[in-house]
C-alpha atoms as a PDB file:
ATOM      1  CA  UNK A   1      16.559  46.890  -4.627  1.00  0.00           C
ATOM      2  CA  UNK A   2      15.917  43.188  -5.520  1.00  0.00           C
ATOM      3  CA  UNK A   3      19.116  41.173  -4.092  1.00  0.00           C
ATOM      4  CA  UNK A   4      18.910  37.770  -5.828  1.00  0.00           C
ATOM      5  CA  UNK A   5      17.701  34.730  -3.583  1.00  0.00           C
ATOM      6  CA  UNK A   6      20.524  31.967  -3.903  1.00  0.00           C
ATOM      7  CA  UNK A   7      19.778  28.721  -2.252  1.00  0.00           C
ATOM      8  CA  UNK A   8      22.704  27.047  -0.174  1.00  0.00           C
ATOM      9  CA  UNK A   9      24.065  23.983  -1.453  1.00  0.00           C
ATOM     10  CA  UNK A  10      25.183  21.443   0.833  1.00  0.00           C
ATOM     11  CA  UNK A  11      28.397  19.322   0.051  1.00  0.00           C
ATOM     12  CA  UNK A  12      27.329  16.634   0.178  1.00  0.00           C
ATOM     13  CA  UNK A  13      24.622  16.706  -2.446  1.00  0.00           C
ATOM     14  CA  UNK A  14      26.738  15.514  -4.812  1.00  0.00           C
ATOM     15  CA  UNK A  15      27.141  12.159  -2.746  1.00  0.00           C
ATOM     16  CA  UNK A  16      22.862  11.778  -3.188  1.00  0.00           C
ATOM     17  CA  UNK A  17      22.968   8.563  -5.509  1.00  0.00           C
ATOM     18  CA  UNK A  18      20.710   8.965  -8.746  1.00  0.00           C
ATOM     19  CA  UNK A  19      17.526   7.313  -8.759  1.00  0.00           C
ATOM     20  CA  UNK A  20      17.830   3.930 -10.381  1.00  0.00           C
ATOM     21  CA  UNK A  21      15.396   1.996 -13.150  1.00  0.00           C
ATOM     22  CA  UNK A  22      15.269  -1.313 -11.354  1.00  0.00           C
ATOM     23  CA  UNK A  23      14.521  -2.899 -14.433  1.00  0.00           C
ATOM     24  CA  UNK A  24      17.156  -1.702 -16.700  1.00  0.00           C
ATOM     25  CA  UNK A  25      19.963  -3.084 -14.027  1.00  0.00           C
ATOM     26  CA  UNK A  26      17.884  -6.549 -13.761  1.00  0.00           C
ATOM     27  CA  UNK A  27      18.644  -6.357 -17.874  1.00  0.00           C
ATOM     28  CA  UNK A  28      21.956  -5.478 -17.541  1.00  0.00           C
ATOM     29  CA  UNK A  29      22.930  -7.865 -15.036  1.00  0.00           C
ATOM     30  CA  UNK A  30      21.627 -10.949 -17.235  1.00  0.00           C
ATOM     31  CA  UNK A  31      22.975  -9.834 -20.475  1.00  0.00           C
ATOM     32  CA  UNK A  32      26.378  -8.652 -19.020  1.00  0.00           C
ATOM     33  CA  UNK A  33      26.972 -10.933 -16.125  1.00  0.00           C
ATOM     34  CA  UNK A  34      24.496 -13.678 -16.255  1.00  0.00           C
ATOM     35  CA  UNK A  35      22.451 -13.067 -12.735  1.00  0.00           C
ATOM     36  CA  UNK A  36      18.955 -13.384 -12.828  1.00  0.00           C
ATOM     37  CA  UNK A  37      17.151 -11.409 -10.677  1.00  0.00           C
ATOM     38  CA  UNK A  38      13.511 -12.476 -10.248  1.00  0.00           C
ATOM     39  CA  UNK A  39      10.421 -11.084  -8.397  1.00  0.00           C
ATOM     40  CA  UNK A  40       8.020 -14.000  -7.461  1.00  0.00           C
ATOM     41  CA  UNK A  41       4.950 -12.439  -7.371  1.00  0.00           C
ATOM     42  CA  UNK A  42       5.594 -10.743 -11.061  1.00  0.00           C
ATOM     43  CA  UNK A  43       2.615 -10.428 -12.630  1.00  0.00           C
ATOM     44  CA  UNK A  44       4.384 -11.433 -16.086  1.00  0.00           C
ATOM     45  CA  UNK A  45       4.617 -15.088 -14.435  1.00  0.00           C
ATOM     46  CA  UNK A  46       2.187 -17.149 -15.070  1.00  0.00           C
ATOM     47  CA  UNK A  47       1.434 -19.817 -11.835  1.00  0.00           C
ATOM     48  CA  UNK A  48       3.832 -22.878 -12.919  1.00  0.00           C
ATOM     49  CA  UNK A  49       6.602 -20.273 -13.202  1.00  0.00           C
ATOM     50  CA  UNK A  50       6.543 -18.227 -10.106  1.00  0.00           C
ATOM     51  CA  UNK A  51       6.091 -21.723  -8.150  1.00  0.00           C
ATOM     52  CA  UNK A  52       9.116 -22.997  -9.488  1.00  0.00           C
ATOM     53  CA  UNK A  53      11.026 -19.689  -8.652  1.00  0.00           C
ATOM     54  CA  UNK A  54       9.727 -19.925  -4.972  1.00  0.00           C
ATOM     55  CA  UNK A  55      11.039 -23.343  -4.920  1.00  0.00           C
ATOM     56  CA  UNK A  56      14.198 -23.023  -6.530  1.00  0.00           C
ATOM     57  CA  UNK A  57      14.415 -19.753  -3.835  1.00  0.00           C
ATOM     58  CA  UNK A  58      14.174 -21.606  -1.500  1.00  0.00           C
ATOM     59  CA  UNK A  59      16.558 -24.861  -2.452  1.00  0.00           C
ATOM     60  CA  UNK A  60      19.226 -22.423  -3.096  1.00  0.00           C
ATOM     61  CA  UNK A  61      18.636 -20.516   0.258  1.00  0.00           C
ATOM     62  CA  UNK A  62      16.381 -21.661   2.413  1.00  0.00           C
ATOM     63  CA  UNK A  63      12.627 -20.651   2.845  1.00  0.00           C
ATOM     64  CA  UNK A  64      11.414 -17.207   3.015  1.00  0.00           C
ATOM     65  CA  UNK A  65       9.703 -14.742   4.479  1.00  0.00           C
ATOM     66  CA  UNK A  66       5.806 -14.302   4.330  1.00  0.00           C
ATOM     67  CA  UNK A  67       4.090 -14.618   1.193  1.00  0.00           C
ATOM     68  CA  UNK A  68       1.800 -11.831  -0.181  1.00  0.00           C
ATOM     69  CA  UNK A  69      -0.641 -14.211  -2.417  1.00  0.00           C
END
């Protein structure tokens, strides 16, 4: 006799958030709302634009942590 192997489900599983694409909420939030989001070090920067992030980052809010370059 085979009895049928049914795995327990937890309550709160529903409450596990869905995994998110980063990139389409960046989008979102500029076309909808009109926030920017930017990563210095993205490689679709070239070197005059990711310095002028860093130092508009850091006129709006102070300097930041360690740099990766």
């Amino acid at each position: 006799m085979k009895i049928p192997h049914h795995p327990y489900r937890c309550p709160l599983a529903r409450l596990i958030p869905e995994p998110v694409d980063a990139e389409a909420l960046k989008r979102y939030g500029w076309r909808e709302q009109h926030i920017l989001v930017v990563n210095e070090a993205d490689e679709r920067l070239n070197f005059v634009e990711r310095e002028w992030v860093r130092q508009l980052g850091e006129r709006l809010y102070g300097p930041g942590g360690t740099r990766n370059a």
